[in-house]
N, C-alpha and C. Protein backbone atom coordinates (compact mmCIF):
# COMPACT_ATOMS: atom_id res chain seq x y z
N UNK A 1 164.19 49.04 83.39
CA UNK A 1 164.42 49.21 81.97
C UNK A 1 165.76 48.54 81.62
N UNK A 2 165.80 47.50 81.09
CA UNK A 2 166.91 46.19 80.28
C UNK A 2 167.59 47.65 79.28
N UNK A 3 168.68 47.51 78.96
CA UNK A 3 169.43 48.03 77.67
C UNK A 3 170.22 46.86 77.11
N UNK A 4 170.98 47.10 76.21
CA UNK A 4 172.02 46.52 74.89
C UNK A 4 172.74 47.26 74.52
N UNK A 5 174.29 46.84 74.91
CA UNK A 5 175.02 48.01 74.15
C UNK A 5 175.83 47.04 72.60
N UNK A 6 175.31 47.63 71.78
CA UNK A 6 176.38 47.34 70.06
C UNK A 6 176.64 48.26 69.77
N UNK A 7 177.95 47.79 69.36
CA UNK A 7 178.72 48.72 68.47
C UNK A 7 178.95 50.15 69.61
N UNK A 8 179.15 49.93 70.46
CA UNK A 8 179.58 51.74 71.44
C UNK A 8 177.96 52.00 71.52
N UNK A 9 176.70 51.87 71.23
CA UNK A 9 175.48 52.32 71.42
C UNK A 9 174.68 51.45 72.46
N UNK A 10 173.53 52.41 73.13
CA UNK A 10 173.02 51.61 73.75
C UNK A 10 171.54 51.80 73.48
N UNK A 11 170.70 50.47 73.69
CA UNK A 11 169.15 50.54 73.20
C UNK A 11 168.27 50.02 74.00
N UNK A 12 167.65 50.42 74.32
CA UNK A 12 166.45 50.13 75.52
C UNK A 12 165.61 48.49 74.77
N UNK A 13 165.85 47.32 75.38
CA UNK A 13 165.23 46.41 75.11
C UNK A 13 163.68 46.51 74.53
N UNK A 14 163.02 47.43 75.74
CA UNK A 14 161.44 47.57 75.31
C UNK A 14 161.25 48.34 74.27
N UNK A 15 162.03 48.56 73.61
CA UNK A 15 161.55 49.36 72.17
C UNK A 15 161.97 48.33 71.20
N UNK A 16 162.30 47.12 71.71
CA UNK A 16 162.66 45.98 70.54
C UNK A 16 161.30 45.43 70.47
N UNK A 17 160.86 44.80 68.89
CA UNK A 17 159.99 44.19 68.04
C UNK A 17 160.12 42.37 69.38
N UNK A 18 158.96 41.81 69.47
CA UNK A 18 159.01 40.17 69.72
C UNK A 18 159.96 39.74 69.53
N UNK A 19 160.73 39.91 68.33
CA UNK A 19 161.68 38.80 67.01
C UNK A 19 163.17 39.47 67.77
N UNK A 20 162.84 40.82 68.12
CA UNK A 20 164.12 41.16 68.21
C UNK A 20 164.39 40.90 70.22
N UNK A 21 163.44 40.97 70.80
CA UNK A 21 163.95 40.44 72.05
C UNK A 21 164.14 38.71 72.28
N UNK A 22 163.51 38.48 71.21
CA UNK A 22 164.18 36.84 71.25
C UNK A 22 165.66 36.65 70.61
N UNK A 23 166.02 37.83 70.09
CA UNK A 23 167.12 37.91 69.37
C UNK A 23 168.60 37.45 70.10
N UNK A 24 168.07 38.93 71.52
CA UNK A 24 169.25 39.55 72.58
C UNK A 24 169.18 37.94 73.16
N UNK A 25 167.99 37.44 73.48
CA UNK A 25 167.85 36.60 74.52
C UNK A 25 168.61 35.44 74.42
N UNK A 26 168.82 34.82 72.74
CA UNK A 26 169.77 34.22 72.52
C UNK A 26 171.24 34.70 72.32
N UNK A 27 171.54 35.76 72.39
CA UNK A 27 172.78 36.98 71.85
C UNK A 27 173.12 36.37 73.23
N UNK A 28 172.30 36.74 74.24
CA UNK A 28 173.00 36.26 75.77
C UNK A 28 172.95 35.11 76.52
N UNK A 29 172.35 34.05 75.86
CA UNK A 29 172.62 32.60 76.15
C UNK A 29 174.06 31.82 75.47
N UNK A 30 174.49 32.67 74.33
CA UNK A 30 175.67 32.63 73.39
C UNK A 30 176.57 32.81 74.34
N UNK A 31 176.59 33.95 74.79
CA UNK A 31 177.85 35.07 74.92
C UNK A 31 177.65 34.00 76.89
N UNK A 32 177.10 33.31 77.16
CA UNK A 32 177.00 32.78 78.48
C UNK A 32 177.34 31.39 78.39
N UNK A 33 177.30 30.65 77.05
CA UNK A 33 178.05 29.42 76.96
C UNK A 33 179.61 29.73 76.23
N UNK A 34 179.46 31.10 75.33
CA UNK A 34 181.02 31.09 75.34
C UNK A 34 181.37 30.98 76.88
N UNK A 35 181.52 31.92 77.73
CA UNK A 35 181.88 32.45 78.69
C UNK A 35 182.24 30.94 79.64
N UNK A 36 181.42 30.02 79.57
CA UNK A 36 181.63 28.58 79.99
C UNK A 36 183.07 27.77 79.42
N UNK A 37 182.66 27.75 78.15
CA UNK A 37 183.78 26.95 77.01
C UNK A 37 185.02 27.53 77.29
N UNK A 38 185.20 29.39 77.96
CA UNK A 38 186.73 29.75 78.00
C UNK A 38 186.80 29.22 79.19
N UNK A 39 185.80 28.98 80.67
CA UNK A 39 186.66 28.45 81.49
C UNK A 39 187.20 27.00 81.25
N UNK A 40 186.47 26.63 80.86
CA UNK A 40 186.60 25.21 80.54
C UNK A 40 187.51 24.94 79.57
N UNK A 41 188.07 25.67 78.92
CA UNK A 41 189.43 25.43 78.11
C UNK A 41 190.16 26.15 78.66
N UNK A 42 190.29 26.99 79.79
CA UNK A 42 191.45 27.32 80.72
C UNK A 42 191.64 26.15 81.75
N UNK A 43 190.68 25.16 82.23
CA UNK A 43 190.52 24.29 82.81
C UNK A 43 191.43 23.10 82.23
N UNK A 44 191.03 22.62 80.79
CA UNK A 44 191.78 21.67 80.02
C UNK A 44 192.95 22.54 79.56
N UNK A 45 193.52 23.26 79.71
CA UNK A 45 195.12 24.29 79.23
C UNK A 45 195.93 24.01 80.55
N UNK A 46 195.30 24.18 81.98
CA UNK A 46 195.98 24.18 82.81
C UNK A 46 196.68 22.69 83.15
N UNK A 47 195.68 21.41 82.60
CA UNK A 47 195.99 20.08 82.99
C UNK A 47 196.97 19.74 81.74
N UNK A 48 197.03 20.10 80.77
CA UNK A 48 197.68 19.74 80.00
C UNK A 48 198.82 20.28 80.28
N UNK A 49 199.26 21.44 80.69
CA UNK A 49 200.92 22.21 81.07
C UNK A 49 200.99 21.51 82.62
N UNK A 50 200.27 20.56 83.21
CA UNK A 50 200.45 19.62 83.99
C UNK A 50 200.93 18.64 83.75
N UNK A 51 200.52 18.21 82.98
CA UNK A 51 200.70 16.67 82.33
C UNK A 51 202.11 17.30 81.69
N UNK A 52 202.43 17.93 81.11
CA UNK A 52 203.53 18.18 80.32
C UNK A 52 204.69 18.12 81.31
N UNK A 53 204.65 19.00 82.49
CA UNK A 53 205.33 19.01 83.22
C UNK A 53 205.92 17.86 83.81
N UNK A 54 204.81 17.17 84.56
CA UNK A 54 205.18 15.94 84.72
C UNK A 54 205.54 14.86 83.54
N UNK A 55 205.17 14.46 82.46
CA UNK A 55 206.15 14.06 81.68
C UNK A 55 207.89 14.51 81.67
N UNK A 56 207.50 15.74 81.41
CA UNK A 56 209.29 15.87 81.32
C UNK A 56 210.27 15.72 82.83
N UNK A 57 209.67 16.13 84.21
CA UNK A 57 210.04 15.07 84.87
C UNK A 57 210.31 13.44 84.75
N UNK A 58 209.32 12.73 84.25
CA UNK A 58 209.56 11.32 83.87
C UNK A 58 210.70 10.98 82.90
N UNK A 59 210.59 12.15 81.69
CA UNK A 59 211.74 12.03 80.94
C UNK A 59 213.44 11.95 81.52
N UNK A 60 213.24 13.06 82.17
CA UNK A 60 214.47 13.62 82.58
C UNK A 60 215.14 12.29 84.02
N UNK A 61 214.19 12.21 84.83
CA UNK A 61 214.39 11.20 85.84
C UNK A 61 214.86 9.73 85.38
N UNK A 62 214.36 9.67 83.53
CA UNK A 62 214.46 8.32 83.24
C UNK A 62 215.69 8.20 82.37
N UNK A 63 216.32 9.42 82.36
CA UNK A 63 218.06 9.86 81.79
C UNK A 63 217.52 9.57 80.28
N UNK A 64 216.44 9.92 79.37
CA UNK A 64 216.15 9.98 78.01
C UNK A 64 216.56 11.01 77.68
N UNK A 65 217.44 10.85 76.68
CA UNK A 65 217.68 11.94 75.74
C UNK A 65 216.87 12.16 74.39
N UNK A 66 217.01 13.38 73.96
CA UNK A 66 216.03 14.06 72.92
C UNK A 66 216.36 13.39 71.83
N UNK A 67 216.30 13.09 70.63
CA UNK A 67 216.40 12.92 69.26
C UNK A 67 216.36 13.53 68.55
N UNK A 68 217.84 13.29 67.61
CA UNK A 68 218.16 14.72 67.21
C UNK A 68 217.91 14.84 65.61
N UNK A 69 217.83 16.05 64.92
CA UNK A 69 216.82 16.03 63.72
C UNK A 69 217.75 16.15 62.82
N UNK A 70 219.38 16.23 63.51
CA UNK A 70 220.82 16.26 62.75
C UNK A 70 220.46 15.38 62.10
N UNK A 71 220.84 14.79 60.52
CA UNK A 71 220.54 13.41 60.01
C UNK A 71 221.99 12.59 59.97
N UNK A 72 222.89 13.76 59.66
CA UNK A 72 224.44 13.30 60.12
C UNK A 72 225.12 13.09 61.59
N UNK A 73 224.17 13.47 62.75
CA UNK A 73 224.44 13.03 63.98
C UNK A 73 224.19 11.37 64.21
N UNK A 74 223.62 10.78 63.39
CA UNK A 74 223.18 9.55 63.02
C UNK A 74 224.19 8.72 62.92
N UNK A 75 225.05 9.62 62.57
CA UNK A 75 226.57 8.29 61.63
C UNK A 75 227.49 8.73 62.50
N UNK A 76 227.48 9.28 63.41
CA UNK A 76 228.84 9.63 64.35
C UNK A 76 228.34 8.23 65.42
């Protein structure tokens, strides 16, 4: 016996209508490609605070300094 829990309740699949077990069935093909897309943007989050990293190594190794948003540091 399948259940569903919404909202804090739970409901026995086999008392769902045709319409409504095609419902869950996509409810959980959803909730299984979110579940993909967060690894996969923890995947692309982790390469990017990679890449960042290593940039600012490159920066720093290449003695670049920041640019400054002073507009009067300009004229000194």
């Amino acid at each position: 016996m399948s259940k569903i829990k919404l909202d804090d309740l739970e409901y026995n699949t086999e008392d769902l209508s045709e319409r409504g077990v095609a419902v869950v069935n996509s409810l959980k093909f959803v909730e299984a490609r979110l579940r993909e897309i967060e690894h996969e943007l923890a995947v692309h989050q982790t390469a990017k605070n990679a890449y960042t990293q290593s940039l600012i190594k490159e920066i720093q190794a290449s003695g670049i300094q920041p640019v400054s948003d002073d507009p009067q540091a300009e004229d000194t």
